[in-house]
PDB file of N, CA and C in Angstrom:
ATOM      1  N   UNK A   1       0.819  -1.194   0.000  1.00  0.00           N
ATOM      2  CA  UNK A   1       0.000   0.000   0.000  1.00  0.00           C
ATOM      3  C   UNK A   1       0.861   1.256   0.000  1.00  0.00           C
ATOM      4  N   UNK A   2       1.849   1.597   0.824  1.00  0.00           N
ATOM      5  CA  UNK A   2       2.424   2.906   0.967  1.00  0.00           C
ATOM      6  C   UNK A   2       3.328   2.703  -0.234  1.00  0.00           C
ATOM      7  N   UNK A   3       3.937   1.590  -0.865  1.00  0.00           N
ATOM      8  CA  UNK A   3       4.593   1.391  -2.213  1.00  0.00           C
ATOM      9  C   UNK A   3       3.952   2.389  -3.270  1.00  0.00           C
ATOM     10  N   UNK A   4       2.464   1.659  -3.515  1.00  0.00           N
ATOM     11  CA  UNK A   4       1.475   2.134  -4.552  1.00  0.00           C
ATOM     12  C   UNK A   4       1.407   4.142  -3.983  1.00  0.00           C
ATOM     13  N   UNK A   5       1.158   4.487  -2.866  1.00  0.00           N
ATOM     14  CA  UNK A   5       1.187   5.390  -2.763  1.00  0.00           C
ATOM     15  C   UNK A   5       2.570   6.436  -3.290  1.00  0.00           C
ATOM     16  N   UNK A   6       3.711   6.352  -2.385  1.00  0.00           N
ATOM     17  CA  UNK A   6       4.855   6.688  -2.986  1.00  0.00           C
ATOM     18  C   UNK A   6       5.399   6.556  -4.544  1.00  0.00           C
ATOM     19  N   UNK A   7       4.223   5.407  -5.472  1.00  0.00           N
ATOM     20  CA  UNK A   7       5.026   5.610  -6.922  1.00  0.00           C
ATOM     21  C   UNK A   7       3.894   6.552  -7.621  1.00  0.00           C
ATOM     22  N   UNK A   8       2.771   6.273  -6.656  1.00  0.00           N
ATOM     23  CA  UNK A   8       1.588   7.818  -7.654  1.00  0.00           C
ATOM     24  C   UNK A   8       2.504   8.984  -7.047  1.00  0.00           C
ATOM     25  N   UNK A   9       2.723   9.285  -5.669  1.00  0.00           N
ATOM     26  CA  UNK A   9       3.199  10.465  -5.764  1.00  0.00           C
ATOM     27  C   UNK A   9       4.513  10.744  -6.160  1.00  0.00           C
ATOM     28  N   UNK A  10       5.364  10.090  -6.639  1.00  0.00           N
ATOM     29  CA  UNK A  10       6.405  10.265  -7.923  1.00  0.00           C
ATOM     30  C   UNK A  10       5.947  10.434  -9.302  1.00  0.00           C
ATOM     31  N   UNK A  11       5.198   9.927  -9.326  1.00  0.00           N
ATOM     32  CA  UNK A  11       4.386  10.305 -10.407  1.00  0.00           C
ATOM     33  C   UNK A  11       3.930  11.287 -10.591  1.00  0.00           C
ATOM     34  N   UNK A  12       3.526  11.382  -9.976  1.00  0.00           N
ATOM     35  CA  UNK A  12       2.778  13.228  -9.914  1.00  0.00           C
ATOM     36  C   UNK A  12       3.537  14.210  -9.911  1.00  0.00           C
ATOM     37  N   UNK A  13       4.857  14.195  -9.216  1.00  0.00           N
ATOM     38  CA  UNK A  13       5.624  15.670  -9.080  1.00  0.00           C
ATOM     39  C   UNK A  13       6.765  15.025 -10.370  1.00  0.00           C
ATOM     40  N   UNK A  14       6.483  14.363 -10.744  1.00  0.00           N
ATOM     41  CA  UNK A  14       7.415  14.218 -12.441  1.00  0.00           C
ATOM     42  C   UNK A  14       6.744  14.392 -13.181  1.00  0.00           C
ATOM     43  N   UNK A  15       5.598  14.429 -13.907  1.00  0.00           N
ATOM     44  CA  UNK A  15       4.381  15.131 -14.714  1.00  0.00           C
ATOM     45  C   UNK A  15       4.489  16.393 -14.289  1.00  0.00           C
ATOM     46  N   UNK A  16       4.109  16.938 -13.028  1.00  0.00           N
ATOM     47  CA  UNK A  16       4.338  18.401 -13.097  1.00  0.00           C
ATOM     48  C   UNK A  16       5.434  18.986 -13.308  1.00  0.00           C
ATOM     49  N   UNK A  17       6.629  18.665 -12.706  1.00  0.00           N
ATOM     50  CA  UNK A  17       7.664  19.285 -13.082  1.00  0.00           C
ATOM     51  C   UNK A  17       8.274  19.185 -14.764  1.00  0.00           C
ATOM     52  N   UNK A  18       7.519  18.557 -16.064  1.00  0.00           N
ATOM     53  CA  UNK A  18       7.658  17.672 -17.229  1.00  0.00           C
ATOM     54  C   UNK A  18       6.987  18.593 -17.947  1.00  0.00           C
ATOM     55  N   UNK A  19       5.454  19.316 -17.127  1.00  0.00           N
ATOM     56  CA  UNK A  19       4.296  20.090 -17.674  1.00  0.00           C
ATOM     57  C   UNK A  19       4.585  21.565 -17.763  1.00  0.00           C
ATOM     58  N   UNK A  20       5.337  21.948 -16.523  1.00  0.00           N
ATOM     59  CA  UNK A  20       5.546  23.236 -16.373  1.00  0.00           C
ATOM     60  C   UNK A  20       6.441  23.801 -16.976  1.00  0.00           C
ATOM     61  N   UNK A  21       6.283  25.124 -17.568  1.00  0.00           N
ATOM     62  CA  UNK A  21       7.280  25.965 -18.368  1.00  0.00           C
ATOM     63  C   UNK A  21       7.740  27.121 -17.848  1.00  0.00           C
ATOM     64  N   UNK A  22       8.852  27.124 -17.768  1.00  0.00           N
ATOM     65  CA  UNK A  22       9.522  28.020 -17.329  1.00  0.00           C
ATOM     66  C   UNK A  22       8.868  29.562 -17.222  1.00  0.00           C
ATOM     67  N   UNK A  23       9.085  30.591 -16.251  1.00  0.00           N
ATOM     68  CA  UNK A  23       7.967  31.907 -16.739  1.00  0.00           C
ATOM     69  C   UNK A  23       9.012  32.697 -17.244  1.00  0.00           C
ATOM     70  N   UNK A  24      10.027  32.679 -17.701  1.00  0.00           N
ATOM     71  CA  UNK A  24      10.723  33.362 -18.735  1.00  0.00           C
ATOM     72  C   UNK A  24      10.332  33.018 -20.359  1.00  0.00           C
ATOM     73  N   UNK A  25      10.195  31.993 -19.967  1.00  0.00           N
ATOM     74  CA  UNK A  25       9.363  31.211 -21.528  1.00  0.00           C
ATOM     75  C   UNK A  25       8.190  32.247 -22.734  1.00  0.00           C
ATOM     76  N   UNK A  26       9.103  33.009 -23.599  1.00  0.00           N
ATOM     77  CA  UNK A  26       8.120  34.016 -24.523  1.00  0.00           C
ATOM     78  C   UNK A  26       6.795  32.743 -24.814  1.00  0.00           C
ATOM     79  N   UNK A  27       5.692  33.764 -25.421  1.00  0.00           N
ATOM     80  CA  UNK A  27       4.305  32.617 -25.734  1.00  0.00           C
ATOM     81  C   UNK A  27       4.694  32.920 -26.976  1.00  0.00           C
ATOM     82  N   UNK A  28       4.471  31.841 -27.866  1.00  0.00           N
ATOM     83  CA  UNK A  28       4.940  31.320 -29.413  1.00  0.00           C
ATOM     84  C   UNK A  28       3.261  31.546 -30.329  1.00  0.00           C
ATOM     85  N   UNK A  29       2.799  32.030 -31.209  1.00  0.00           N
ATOM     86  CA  UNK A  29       2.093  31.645 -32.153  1.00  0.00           C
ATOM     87  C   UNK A  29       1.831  30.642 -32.265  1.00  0.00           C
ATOM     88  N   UNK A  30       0.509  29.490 -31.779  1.00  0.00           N
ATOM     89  CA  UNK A  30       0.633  28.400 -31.960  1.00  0.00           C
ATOM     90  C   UNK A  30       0.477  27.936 -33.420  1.00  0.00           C
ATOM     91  N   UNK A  31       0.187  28.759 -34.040  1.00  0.00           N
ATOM     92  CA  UNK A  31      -0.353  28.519 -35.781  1.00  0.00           C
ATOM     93  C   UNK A  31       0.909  29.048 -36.400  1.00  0.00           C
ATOM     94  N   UNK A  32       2.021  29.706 -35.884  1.00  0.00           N
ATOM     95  CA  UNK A  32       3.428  28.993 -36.771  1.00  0.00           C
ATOM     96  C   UNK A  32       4.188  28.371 -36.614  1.00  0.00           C
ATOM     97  N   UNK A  33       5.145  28.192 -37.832  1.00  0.00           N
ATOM     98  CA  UNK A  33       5.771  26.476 -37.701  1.00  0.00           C
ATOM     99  C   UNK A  33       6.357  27.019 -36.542  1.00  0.00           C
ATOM    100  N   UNK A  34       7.503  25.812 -36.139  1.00  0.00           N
ATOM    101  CA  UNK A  34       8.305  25.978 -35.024  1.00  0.00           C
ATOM    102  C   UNK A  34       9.331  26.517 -36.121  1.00  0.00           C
ATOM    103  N   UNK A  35      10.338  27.657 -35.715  1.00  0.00           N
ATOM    104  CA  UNK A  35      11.977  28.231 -35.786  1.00  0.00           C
ATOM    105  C   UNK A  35      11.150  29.215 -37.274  1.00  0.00           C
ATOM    106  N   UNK A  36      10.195  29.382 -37.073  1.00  0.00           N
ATOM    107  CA  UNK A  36       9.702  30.544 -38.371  1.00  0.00           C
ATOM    108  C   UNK A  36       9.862  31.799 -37.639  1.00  0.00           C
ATOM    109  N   UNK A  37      10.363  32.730 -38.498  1.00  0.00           N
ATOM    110  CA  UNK A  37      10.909  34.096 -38.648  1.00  0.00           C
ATOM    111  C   UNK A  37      10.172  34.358 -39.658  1.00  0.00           C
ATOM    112  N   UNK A  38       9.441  35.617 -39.341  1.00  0.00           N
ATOM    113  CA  UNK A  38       9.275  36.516 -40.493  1.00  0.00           C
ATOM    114  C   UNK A  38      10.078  37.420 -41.596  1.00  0.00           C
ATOM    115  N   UNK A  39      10.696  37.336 -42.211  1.00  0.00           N
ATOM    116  CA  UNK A  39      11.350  37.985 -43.418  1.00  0.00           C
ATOM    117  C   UNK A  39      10.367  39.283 -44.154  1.00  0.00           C
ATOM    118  N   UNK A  40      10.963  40.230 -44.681  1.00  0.00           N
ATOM    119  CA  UNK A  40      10.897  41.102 -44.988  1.00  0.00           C
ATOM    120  C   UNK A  40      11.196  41.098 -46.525  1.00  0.00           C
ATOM    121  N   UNK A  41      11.177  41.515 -47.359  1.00  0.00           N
ATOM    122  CA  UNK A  41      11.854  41.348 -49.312  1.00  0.00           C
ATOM    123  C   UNK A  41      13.335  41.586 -48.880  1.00  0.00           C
ATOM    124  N   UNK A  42      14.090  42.521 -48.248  1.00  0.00           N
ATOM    125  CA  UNK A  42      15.086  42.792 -48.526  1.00  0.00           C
ATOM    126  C   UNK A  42      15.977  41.520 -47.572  1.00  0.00           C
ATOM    127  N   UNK A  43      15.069  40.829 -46.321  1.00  0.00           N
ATOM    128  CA  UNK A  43      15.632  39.598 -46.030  1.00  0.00           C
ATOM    129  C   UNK A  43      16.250  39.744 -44.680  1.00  0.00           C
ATOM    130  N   UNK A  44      15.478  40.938 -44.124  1.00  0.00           N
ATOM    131  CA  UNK A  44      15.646  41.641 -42.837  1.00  0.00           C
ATOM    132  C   UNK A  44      14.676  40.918 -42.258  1.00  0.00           C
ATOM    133  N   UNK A  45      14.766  40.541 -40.268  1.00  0.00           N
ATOM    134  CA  UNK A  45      13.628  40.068 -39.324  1.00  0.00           C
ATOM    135  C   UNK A  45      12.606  41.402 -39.606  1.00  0.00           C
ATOM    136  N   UNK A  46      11.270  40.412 -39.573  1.00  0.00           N
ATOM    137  CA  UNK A  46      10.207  41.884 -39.321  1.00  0.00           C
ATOM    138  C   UNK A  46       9.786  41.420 -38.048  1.00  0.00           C
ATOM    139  N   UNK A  47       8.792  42.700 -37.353  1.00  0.00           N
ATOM    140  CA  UNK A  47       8.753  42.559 -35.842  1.00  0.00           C
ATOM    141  C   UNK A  47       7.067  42.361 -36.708  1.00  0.00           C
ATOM    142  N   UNK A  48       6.471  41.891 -35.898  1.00  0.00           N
ATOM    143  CA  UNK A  48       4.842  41.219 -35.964  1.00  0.00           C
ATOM    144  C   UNK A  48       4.124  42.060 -35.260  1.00  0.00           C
ATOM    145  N   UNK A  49       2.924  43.396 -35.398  1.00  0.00           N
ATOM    146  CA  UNK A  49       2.263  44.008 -34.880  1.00  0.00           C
ATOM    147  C   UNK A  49       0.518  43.693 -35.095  1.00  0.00           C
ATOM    148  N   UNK A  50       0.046  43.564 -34.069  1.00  0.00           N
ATOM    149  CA  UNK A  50      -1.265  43.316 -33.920  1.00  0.00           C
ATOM    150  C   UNK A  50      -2.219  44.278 -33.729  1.00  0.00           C
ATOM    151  N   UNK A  51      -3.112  44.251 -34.163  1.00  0.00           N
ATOM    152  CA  UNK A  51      -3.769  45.478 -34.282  1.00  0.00           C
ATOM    153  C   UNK A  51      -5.047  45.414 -33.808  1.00  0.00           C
ATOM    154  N   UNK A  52      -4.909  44.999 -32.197  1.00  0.00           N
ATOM    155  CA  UNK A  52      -5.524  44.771 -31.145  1.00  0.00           C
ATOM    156  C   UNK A  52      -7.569  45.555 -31.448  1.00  0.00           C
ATOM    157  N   UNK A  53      -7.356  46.892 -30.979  1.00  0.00           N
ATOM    158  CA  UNK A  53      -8.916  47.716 -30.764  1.00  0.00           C
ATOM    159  C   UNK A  53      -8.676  49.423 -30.930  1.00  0.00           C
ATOM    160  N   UNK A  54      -9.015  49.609 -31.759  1.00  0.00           N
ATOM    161  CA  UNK A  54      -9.052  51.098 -31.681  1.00  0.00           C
ATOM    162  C   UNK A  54     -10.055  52.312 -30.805  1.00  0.00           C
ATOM    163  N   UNK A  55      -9.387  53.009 -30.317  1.00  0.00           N
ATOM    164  CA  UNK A  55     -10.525  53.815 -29.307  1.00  0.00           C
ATOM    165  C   UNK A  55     -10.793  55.189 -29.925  1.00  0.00           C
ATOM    166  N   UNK A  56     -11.640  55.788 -30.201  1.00  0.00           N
ATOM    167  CA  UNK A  56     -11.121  57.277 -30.344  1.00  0.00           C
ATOM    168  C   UNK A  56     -13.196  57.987 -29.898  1.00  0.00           C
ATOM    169  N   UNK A  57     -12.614  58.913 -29.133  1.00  0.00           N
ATOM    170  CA  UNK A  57     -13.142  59.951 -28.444  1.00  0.00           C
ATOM    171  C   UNK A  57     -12.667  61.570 -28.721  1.00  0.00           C
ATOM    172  N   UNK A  58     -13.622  62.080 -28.570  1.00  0.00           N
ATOM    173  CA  UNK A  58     -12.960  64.069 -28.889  1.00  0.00           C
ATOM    174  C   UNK A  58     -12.314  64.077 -27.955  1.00  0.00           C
ATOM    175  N   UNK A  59     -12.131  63.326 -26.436  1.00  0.00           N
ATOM    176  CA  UNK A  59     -10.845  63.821 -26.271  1.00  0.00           C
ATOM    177  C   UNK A  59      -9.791  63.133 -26.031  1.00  0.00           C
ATOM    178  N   UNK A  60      -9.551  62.021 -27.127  1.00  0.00           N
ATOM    179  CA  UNK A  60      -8.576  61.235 -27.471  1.00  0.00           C
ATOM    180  C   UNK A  60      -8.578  60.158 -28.003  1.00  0.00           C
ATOM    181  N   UNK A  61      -6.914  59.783 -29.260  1.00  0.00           N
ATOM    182  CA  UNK A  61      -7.358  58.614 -29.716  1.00  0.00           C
ATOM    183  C   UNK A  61      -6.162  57.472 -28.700  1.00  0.00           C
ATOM    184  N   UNK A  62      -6.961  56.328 -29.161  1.00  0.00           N
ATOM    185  CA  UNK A  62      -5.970  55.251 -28.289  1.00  0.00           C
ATOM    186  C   UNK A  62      -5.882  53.849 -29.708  1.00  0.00           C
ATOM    187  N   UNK A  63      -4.827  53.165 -29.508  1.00  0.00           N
ATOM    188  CA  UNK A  63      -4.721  52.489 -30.322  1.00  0.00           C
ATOM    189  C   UNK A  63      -4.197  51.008 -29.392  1.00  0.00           C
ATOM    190  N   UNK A  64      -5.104  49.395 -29.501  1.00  0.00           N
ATOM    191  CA  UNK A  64      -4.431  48.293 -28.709  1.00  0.00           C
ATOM    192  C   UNK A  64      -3.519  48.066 -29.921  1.00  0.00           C
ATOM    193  N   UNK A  65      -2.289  47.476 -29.495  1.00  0.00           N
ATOM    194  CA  UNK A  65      -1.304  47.555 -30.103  1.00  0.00           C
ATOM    195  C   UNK A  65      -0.848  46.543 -29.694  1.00  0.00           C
ATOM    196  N   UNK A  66      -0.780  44.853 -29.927  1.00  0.00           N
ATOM    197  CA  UNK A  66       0.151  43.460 -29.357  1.00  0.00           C
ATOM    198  C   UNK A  66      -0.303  43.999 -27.570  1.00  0.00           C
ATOM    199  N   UNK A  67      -1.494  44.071 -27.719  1.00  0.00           N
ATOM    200  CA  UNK A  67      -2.085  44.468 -26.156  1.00  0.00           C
ATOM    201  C   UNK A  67      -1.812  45.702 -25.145  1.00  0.00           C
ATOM    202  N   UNK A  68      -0.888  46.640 -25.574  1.00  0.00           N
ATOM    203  CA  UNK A  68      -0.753  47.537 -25.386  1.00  0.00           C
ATOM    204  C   UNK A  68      -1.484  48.531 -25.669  1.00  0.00           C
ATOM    205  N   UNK A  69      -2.075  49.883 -25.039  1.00  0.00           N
ATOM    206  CA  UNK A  69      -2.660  50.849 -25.313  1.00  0.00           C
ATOM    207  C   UNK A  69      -1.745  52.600 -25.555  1.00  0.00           C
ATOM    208  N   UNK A  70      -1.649  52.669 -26.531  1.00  0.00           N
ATOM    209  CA  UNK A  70      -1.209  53.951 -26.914  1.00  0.00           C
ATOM    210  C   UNK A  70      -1.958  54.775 -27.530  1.00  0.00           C
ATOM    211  N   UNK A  71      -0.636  56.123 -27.198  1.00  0.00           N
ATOM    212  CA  UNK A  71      -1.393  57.237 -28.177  1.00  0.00           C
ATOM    213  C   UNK A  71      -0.983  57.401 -29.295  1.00  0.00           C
ATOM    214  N   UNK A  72      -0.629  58.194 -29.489  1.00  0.00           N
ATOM    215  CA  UNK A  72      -0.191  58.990 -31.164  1.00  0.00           C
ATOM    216  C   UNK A  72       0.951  59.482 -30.598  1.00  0.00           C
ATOM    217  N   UNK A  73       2.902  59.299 -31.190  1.00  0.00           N
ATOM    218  CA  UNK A  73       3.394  59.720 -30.946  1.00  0.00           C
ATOM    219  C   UNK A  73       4.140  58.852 -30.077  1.00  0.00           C
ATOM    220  N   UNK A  74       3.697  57.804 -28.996  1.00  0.00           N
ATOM    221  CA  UNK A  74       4.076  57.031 -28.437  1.00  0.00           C
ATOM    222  C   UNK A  74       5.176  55.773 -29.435  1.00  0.00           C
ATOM    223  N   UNK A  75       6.131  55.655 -28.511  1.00  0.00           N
ATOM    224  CA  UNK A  75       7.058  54.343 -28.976  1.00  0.00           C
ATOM    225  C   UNK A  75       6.431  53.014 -28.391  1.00  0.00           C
ATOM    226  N   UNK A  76       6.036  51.736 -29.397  1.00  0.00           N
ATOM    227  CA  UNK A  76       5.384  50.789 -29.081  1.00  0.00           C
ATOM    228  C   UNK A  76       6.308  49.703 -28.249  1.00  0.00           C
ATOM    229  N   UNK A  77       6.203  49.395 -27.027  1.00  0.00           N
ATOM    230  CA  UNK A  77       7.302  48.855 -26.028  1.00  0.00           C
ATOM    231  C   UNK A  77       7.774  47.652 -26.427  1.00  0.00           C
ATOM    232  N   UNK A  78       9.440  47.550 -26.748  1.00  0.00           N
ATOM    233  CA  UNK A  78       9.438  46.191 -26.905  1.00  0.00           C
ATOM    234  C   UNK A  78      10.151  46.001 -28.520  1.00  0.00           C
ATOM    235  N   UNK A  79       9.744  47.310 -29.634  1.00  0.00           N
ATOM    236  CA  UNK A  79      10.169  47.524 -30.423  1.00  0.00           C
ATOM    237  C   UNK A  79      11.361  48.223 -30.513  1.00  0.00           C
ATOM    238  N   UNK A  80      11.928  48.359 -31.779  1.00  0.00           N
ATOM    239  CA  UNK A  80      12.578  48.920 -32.229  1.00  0.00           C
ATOM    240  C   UNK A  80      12.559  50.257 -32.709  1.00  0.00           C
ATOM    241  N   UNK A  81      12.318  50.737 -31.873  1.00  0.00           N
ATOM    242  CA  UNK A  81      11.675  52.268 -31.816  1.00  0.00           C
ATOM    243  C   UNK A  81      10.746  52.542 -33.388  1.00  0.00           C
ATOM    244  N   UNK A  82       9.849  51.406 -33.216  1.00  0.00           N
ATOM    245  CA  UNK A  82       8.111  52.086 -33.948  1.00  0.00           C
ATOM    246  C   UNK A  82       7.561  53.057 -32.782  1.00  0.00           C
ATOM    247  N   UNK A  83       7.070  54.076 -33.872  1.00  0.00           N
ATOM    248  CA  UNK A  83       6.585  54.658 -33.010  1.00  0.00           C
ATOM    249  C   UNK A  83       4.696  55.158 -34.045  1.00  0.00           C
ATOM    250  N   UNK A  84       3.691  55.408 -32.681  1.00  0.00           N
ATOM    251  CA  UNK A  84       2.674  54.984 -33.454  1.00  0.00           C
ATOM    252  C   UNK A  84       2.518  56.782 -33.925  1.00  0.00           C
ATOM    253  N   UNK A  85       2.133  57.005 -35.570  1.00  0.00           N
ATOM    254  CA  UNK A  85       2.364  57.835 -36.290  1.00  0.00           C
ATOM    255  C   UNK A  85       1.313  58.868 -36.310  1.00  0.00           C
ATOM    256  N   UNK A  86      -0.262  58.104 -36.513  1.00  0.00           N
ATOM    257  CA  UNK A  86      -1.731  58.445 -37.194  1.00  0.00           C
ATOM    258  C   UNK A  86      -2.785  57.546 -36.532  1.00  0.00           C
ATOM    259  N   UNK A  87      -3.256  57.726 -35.453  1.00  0.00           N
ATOM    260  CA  UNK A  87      -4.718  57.189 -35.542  1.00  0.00           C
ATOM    261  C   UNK A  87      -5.573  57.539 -36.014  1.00  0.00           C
ATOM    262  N   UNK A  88      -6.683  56.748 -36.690  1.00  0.00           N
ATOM    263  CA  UNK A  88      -7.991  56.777 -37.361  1.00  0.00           C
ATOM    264  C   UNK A  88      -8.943  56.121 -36.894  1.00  0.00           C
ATOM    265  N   UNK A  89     -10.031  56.164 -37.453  1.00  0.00           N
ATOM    266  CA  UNK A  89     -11.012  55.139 -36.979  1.00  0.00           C
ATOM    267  C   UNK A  89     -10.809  53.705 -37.620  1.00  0.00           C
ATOM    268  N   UNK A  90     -10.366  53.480 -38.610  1.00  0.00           N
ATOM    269  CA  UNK A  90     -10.309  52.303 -39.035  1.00  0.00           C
ATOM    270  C   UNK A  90      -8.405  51.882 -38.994  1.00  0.00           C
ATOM    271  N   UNK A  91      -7.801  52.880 -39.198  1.00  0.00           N
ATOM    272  CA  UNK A  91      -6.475  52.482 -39.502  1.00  0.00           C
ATOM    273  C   UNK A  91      -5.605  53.205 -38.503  1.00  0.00           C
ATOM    274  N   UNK A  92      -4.000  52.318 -38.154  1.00  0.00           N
ATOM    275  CA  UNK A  92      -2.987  53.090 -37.375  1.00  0.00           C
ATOM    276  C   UNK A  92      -1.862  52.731 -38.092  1.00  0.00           C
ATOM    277  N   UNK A  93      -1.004  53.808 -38.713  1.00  0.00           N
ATOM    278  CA  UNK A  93       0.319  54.270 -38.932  1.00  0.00           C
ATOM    279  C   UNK A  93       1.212  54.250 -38.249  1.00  0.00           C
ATOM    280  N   UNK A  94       1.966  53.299 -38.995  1.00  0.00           N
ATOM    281  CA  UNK A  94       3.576  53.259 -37.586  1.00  0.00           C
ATOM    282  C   UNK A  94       4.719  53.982 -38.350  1.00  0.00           C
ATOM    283  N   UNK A  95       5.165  54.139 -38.012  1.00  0.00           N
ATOM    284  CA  UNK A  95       6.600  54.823 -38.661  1.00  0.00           C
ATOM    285  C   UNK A  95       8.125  54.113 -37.675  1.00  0.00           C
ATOM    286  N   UNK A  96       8.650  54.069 -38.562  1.00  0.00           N
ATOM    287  CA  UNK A  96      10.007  53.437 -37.982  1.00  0.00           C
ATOM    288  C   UNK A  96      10.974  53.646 -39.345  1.00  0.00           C
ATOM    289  N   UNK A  97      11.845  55.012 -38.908  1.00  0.00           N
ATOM    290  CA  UNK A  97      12.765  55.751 -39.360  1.00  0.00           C
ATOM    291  C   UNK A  97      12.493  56.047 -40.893  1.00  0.00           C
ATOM    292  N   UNK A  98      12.731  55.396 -42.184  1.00  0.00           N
ATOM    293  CA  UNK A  98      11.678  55.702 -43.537  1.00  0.00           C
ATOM    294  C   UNK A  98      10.777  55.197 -43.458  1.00  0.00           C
ATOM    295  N   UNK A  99      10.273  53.877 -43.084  1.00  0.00           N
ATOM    296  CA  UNK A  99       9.724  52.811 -43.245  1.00  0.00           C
ATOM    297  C   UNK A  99       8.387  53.006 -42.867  1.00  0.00           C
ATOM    298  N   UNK A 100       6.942  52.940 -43.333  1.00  0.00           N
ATOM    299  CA  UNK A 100       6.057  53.032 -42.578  1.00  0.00           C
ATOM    300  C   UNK A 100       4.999  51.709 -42.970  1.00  0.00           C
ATOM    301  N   UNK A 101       4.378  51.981 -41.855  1.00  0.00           N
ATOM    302  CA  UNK A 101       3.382  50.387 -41.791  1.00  0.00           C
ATOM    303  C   UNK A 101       1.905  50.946 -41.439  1.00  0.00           C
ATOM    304  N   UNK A 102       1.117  49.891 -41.974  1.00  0.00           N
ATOM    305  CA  UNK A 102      -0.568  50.853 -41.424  1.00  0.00           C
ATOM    306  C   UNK A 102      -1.466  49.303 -40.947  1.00  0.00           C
ATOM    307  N   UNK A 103      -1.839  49.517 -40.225  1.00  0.00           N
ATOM    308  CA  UNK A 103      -2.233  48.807 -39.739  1.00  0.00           C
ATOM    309  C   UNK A 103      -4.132  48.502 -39.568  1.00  0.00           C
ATOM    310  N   UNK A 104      -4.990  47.684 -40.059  1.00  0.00           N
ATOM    311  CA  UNK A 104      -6.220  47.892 -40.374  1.00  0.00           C
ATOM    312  C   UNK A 104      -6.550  47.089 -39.343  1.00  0.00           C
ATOM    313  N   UNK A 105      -7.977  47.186 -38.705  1.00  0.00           N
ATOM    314  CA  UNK A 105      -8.846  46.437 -38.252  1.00  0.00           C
ATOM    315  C   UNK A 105      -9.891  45.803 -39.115  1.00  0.00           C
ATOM    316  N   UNK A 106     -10.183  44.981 -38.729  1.00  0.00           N
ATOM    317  CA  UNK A 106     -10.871  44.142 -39.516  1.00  0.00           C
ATOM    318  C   UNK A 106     -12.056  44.200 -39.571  1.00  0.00           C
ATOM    319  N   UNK A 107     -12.901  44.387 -40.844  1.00  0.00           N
ATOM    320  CA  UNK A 107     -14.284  44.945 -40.851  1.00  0.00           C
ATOM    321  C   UNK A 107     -15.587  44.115 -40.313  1.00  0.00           C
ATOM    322  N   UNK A 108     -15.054  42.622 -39.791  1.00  0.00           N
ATOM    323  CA  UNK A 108     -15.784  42.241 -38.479  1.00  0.00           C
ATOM    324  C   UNK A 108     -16.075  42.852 -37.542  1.00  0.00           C
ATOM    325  N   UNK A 109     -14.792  43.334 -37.120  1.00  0.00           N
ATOM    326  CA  UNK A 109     -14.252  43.769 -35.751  1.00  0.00           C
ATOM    327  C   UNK A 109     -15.197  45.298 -35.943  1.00  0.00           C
ATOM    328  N   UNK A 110     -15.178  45.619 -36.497  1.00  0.00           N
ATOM    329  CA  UNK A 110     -15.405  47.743 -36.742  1.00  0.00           C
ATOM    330  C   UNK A 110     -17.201  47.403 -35.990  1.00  0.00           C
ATOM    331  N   UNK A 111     -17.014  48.512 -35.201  1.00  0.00           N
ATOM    332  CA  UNK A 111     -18.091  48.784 -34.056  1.00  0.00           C
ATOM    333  C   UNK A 111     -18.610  50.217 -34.138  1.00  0.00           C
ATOM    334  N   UNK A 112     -19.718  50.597 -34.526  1.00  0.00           N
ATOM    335  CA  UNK A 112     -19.879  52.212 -34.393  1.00  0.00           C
ATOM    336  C   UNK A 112     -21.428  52.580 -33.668  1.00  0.00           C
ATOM    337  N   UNK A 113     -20.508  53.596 -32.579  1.00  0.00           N
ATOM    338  CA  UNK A 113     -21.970  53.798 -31.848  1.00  0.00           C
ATOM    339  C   UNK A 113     -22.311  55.231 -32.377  1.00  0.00           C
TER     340      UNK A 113
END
């Protein structure tokens, strides 16, 4: 009896310790391959921006951004100094040094009160 007991509870703290991931551990895209990088034409890493929820009020716009909330003008954390350019109601402009990116919500997503 205390046999059977002592090999479930080896059991158990070797499954958990087998299950658990480290909390330094970045969260991966589960829908890309494993060791995929995004490429760019010229064959440069691109950074992946999400284009979370747009807010805008007369007295201010806000943009979710890879879950972040910014304004206009703000550097998006984490980047390479994008910084967010133009909010709209439907679209946000990034700029990063020539380079610019726009970013749409998706006409599911578009909500108007």
């Amino acid at each position: 009896m205390s046999k059977t007991i002592a090999s479930c509870l080896c059991a158990v703290l070797l499954s958990v310790d087998l299950i658990a991931e480290p909390a330094t551990a970045d969260v991966r895209d589960p829908t890309m391959p494993l060791g995929h990088v995004a490429v760019n034409a010229s064959g440069a890493a691109v950074q992946l921006f999400t284009l979370n929820s747009i807010l805008i009020s007369p007295q201010r716009k806000l943009a979710i951004i890879n879950g972040k909330t910014l304004r206009e003008g703000q550097l998006i954390p984490g980047s390479a100094n994008v910084k967010v350019q133009r909010i709209s109601a439907q679209v946000v402009v990034l700029q990063q040094a020539e380079e610019t990116l726009v970013l749409r919500l998706s006409p599911s997503i578009l909500k108007r009160h």
